[in-house]
PDB file of N, CA and C in Angstrom:
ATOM      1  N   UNK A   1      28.483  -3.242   8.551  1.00  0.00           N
ATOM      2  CA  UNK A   1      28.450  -1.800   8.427  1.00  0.00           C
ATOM      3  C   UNK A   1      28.031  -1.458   7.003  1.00  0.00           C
ATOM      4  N   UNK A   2      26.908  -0.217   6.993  1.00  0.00           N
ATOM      5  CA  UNK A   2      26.488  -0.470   5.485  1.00  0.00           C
ATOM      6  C   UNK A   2      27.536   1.076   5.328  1.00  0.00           C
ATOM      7  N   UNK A   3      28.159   1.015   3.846  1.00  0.00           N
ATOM      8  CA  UNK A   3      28.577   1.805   4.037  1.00  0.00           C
ATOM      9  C   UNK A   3      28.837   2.693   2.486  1.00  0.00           C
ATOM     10  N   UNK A   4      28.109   1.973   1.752  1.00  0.00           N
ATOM     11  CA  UNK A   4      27.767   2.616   0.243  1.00  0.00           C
ATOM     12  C   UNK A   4      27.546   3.506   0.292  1.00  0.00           C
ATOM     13  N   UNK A   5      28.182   4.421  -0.692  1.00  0.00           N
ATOM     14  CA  UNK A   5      27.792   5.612  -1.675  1.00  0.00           C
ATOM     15  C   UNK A   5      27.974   5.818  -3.065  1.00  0.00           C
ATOM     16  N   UNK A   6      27.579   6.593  -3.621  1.00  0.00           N
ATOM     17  CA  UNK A   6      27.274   6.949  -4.879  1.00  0.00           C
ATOM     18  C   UNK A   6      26.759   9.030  -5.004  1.00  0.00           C
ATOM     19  N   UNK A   7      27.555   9.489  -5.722  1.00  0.00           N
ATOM     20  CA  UNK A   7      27.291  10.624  -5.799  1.00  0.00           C
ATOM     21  C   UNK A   7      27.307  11.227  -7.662  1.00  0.00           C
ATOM     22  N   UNK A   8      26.610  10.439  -8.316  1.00  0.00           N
ATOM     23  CA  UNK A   8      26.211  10.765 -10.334  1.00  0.00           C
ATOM     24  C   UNK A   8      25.802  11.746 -10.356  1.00  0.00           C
ATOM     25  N   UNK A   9      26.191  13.220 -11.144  1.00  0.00           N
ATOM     26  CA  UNK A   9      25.372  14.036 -11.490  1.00  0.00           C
ATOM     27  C   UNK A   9      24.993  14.270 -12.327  1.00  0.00           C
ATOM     28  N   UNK A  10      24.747  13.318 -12.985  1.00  0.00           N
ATOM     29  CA  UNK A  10      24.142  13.214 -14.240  1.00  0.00           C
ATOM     30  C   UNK A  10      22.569  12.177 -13.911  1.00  0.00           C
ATOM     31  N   UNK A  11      21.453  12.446 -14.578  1.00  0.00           N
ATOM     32  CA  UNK A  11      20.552  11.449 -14.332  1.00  0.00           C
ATOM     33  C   UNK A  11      20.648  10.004 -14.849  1.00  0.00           C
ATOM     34  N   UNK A  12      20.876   8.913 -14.069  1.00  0.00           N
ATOM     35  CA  UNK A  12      21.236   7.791 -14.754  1.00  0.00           C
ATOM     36  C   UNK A  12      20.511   6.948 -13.890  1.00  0.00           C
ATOM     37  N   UNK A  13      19.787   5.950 -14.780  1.00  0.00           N
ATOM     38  CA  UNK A  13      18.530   5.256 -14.501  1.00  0.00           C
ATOM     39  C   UNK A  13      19.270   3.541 -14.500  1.00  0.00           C
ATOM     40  N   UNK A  14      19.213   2.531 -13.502  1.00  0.00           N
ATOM     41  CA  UNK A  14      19.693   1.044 -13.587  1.00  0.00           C
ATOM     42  C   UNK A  14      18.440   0.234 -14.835  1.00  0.00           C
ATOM     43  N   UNK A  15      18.796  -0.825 -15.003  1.00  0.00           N
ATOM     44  CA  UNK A  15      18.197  -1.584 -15.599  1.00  0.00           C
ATOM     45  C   UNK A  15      16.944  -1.818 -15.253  1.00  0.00           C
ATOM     46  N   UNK A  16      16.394  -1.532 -13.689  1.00  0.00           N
ATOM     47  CA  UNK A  16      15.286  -1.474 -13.285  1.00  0.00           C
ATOM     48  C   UNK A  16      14.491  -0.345 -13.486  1.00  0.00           C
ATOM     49  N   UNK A  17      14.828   0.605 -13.785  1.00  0.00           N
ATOM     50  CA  UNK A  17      14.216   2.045 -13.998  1.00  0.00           C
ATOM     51  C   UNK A  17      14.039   2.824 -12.740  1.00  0.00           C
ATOM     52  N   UNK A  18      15.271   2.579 -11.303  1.00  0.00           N
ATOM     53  CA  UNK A  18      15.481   3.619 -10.112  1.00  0.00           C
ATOM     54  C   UNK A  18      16.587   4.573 -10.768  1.00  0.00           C
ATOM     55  N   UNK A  19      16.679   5.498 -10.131  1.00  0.00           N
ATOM     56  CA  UNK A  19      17.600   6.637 -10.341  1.00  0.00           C
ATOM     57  C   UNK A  19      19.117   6.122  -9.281  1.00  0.00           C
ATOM     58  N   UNK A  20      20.360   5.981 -10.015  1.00  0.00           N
ATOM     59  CA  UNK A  20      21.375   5.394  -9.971  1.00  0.00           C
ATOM     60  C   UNK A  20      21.912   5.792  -8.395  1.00  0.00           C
ATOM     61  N   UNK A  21      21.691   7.022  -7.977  1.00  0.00           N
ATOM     62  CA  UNK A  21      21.643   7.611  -6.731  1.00  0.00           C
ATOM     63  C   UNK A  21      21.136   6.652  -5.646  1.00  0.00           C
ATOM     64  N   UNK A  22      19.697   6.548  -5.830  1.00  0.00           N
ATOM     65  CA  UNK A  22      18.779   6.043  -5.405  1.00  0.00           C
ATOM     66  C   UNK A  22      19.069   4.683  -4.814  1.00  0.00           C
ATOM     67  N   UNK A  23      19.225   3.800  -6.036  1.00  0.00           N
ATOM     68  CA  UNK A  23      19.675   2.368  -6.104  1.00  0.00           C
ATOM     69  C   UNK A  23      20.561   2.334  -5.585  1.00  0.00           C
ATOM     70  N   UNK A  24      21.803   2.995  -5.403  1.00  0.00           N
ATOM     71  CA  UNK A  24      23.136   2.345  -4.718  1.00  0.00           C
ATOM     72  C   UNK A  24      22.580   3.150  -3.185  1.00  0.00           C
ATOM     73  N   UNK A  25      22.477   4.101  -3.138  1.00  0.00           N
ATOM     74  CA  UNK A  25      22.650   4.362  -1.737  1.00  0.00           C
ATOM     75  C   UNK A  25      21.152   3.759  -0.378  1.00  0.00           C
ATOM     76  N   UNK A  26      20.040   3.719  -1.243  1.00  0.00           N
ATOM     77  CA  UNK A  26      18.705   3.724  -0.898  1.00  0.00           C
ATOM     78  C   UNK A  26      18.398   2.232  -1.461  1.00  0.00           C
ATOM     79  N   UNK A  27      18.190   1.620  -1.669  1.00  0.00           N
ATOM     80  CA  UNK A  27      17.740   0.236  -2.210  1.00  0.00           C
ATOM     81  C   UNK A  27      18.878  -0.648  -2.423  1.00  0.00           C
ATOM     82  N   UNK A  28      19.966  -0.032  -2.145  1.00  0.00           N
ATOM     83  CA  UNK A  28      21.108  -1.357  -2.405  1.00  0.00           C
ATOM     84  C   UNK A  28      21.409  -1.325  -1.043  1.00  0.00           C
ATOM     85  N   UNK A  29      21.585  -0.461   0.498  1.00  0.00           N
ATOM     86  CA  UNK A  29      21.389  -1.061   1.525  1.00  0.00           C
ATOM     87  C   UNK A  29      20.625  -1.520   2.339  1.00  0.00           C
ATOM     88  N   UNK A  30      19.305  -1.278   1.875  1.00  0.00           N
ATOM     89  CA  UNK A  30      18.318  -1.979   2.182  1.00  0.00           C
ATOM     90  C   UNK A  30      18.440  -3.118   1.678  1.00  0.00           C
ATOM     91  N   UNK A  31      18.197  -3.566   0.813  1.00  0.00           N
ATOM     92  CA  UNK A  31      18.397  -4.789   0.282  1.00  0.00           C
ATOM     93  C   UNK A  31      19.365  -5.892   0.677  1.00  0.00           C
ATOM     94  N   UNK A  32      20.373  -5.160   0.977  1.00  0.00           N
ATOM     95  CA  UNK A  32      21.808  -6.226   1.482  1.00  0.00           C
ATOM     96  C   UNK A  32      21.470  -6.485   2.712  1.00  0.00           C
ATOM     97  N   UNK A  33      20.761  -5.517   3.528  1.00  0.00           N
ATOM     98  CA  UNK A  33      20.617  -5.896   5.187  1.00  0.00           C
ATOM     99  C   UNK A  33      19.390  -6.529   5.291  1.00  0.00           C
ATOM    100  N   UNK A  34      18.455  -6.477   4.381  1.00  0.00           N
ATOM    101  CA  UNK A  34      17.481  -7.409   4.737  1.00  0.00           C
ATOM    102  C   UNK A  34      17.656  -9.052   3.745  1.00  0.00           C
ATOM    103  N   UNK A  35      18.637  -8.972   3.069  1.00  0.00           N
ATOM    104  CA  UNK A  35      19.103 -10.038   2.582  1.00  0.00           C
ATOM    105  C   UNK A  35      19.870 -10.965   3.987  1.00  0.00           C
ATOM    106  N   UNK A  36      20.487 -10.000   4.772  1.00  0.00           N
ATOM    107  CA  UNK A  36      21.441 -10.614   5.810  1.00  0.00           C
ATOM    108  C   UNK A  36      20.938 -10.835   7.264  1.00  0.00           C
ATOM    109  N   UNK A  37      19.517 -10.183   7.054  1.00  0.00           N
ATOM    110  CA  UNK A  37      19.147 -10.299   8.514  1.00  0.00           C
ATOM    111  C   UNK A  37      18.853 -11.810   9.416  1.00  0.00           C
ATOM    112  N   UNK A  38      18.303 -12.662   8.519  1.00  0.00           N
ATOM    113  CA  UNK A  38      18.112 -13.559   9.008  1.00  0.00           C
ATOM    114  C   UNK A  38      19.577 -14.361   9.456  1.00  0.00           C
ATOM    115  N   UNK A  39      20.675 -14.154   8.990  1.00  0.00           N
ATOM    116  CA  UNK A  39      22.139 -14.939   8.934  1.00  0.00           C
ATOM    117  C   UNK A  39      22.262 -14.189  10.187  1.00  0.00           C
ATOM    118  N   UNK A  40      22.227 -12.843  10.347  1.00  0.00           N
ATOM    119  CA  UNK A  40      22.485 -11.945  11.821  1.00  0.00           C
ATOM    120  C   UNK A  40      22.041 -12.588  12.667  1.00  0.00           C
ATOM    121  N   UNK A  41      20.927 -12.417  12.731  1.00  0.00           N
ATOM    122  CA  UNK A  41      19.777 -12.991  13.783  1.00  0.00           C
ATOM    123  C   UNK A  41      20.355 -14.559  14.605  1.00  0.00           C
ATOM    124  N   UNK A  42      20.806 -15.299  13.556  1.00  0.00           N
ATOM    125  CA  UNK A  42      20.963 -16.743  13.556  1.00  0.00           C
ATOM    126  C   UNK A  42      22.684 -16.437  14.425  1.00  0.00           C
ATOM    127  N   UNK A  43      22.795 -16.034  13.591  1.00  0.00           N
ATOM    128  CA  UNK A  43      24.715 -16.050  14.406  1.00  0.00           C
ATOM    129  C   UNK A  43      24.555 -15.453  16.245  1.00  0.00           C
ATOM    130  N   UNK A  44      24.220 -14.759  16.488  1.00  0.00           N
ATOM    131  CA  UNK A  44      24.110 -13.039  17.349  1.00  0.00           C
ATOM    132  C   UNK A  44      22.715 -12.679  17.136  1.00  0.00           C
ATOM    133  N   UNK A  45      21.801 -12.894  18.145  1.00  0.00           N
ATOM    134  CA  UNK A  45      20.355 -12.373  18.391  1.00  0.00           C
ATOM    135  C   UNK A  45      20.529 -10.913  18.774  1.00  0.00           C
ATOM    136  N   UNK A  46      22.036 -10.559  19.233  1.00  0.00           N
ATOM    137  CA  UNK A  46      21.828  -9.106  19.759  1.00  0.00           C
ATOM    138  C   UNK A  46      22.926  -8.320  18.964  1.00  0.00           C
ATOM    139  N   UNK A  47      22.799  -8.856  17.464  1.00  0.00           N
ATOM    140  CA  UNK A  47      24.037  -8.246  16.583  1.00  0.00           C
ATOM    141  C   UNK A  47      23.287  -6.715  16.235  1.00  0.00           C
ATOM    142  N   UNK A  48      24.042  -5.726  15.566  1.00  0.00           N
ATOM    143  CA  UNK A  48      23.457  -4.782  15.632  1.00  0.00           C
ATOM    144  C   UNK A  48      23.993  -4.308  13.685  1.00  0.00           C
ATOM    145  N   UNK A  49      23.490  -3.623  13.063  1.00  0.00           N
ATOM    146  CA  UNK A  49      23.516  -2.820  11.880  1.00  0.00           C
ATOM    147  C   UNK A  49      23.871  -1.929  12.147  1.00  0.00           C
ATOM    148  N   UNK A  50      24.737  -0.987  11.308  1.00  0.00           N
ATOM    149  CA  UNK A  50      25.436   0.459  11.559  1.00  0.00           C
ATOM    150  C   UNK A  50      25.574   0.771  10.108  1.00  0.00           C
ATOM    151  N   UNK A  51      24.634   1.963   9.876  1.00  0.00           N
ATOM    152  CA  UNK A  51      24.932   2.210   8.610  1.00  0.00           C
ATOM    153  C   UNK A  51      25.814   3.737   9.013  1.00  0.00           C
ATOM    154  N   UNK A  52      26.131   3.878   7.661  1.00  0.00           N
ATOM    155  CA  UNK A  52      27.075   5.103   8.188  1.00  0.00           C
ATOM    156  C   UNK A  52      26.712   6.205   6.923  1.00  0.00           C
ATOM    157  N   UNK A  53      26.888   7.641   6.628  1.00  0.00           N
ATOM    158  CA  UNK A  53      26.553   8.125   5.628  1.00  0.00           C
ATOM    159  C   UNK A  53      27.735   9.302   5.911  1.00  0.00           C
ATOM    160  N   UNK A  54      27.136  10.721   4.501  1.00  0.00           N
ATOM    161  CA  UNK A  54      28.418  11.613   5.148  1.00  0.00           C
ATOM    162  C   UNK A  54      27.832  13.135   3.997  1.00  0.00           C
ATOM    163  N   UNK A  55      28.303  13.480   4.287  1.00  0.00           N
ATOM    164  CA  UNK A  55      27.942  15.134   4.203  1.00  0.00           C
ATOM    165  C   UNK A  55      27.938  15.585   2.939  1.00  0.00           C
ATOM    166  N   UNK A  56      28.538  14.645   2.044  1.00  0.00           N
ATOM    167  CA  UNK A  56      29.346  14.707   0.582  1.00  0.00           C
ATOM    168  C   UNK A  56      27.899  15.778  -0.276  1.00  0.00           C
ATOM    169  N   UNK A  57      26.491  15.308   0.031  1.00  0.00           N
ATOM    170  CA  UNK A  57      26.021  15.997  -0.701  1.00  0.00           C
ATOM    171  C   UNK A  57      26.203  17.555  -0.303  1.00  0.00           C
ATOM    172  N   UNK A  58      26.436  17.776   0.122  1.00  0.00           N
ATOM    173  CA  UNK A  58      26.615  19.223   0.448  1.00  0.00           C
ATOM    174  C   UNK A  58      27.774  19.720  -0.409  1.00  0.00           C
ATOM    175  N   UNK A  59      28.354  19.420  -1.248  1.00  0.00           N
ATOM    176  CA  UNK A  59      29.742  19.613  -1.880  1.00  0.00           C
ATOM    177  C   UNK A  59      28.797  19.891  -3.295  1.00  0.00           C
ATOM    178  N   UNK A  60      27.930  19.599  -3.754  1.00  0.00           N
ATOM    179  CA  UNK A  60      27.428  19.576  -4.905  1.00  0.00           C
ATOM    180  C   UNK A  60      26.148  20.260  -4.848  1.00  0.00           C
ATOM    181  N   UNK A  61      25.659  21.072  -6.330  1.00  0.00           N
ATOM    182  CA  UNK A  61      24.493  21.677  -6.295  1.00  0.00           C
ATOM    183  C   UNK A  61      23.314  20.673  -6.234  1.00  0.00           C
ATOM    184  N   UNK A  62      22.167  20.958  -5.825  1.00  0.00           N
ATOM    185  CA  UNK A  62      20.765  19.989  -5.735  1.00  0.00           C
ATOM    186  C   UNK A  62      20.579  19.983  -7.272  1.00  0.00           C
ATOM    187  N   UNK A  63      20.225  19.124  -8.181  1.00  0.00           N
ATOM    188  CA  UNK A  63      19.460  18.453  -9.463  1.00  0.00           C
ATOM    189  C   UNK A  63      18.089  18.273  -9.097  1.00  0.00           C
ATOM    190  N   UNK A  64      17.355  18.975  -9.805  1.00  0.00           N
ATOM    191  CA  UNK A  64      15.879  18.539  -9.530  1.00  0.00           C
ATOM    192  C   UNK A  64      15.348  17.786 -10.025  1.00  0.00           C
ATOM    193  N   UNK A  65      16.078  17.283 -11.793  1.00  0.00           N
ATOM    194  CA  UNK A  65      15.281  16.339 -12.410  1.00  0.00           C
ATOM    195  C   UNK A  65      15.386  15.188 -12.150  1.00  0.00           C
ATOM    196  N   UNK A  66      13.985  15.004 -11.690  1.00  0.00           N
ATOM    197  CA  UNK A  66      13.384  13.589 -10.904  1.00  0.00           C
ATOM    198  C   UNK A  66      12.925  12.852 -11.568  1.00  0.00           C
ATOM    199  N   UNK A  67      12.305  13.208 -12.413  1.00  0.00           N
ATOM    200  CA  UNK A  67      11.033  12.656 -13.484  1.00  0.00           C
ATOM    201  C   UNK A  67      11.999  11.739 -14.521  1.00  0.00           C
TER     202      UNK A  67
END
């Protein structure tokens, strides 16, 4: 179950130069499930992924700075 979040409102950039948001919620479960897919596959051909997410941004104003 992927089930990371991250909610910074401040702009904060990882060592790679993604936006800290980004990286944990967007590239850090991607990454873990395609790190694990092949172990899935191998255990359970008919295992399944469930990511889960949640409304939280709605609690906070939108930040535009992207750049």
């Amino acid at each position: 179950v992927n089930n990371a979040g991250l909610m910074e409102h401040k702009r904060v950039t990882t060592n790679d130069g993604f936006e800290l948001n980004f990286a944990v919620n967007i590239a850090g479960t991607f990454t873990v499930t395609e790190l694990l897919l092949p172990s899935l596959e191998k255990a359970a051909p008919d295992a399944r992924v469930i990511t889960v997410s949640s409304g939280g941004m709605y609690s906070v104003p939108l930040t535009n700075d992207l750049q």
